[in-house]
N, C-alpha and C. Protein backbone atom coordinates (compact mmCIF):
# COMPACT_ATOMS: atom_id res chain seq x y z
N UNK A 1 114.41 87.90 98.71
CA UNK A 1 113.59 88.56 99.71
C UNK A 1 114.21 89.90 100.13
N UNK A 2 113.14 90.67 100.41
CA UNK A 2 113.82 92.23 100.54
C UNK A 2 113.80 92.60 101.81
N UNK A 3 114.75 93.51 102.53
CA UNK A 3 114.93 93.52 103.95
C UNK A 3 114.56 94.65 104.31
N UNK A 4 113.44 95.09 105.11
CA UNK A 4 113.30 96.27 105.62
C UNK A 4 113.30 97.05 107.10
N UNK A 5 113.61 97.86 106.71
CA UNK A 5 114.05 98.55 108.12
C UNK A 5 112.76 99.56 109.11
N UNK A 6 112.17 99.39 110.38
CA UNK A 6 111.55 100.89 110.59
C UNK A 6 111.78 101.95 111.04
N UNK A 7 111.36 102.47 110.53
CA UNK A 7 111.99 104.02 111.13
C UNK A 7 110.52 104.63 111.77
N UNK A 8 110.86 105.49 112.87
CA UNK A 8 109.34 106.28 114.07
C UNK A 8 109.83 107.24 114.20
N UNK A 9 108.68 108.06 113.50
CA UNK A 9 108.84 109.71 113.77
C UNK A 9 107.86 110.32 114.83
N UNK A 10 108.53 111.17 115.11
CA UNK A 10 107.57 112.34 116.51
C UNK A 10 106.33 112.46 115.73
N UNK A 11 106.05 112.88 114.34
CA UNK A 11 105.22 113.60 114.08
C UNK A 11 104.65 113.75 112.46
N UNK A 12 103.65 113.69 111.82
CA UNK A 12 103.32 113.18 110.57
C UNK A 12 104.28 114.45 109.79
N UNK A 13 104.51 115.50 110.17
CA UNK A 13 105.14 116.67 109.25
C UNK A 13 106.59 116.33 109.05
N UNK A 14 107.23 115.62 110.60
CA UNK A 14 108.69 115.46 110.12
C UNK A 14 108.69 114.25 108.98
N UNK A 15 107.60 113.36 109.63
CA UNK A 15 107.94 111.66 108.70
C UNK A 15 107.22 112.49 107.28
N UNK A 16 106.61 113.22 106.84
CA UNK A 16 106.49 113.65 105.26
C UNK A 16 107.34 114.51 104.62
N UNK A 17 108.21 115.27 105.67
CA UNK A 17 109.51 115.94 105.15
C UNK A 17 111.03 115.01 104.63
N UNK A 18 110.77 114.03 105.70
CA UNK A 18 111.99 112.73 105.55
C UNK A 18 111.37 112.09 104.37
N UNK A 19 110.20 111.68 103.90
CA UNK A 19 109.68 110.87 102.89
C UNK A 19 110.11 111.80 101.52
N UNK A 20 110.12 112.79 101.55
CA UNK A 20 110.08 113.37 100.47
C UNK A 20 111.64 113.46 99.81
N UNK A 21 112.91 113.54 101.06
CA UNK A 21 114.51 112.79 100.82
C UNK A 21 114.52 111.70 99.71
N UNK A 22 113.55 110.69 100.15
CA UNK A 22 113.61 109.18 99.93
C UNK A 22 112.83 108.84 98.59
N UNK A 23 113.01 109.85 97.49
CA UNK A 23 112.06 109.14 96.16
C UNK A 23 112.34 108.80 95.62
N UNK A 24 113.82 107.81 95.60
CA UNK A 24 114.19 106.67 95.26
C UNK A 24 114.04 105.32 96.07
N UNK A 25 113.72 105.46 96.91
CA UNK A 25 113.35 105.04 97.88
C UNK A 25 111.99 104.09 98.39
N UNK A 26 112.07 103.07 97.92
CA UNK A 26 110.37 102.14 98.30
C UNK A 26 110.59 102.00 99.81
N UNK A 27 108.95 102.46 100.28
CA UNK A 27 108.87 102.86 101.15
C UNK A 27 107.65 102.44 101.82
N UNK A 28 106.82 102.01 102.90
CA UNK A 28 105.95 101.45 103.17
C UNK A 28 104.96 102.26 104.26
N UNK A 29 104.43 102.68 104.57
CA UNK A 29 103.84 103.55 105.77
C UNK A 29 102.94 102.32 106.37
N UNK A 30 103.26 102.62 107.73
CA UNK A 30 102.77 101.56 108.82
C UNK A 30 100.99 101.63 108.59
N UNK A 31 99.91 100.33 108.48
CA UNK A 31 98.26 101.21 108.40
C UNK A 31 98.24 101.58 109.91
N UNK A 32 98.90 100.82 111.00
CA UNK A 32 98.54 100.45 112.02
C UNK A 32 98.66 102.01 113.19
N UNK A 33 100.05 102.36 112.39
CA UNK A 33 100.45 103.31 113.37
C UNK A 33 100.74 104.16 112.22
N UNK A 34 100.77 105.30 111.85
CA UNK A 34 101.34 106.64 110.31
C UNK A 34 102.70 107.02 110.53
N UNK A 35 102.78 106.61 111.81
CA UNK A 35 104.63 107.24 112.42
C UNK A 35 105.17 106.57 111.86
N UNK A 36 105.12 105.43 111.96
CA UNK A 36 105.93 103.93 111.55
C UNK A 36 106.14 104.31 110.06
N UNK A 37 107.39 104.42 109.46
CA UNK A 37 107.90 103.38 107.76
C UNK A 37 108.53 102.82 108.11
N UNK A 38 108.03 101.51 106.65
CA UNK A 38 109.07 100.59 106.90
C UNK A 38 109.53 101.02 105.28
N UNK A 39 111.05 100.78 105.69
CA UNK A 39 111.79 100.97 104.45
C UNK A 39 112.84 99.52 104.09
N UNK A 40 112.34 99.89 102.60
CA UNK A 40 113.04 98.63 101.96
C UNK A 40 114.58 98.89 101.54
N UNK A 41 115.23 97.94 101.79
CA UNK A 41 117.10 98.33 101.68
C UNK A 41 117.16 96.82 100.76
């Protein structure tokens, strides 16, 4: 089982600037809320 973490950003530009760090990275975007990832470790 895989453990993930969330991370909440201010704002859809910072959380798509941080996403773009992470493309090794599986990564989940919240449907509920767009701020919200959840990231898999």
């Amino acid at each position: 089982m895989e453990n993930k973490t969330k991370m909440r950003f201010e704002n859809i530009e910072q959380r798509d600037k941080q996403l773009k760090e992470f493309r090794t990275i599986k990564y989940i975007i919240d449907k509920k809320n767009p701020l919200i990832v959840w990231i898999y470790i």
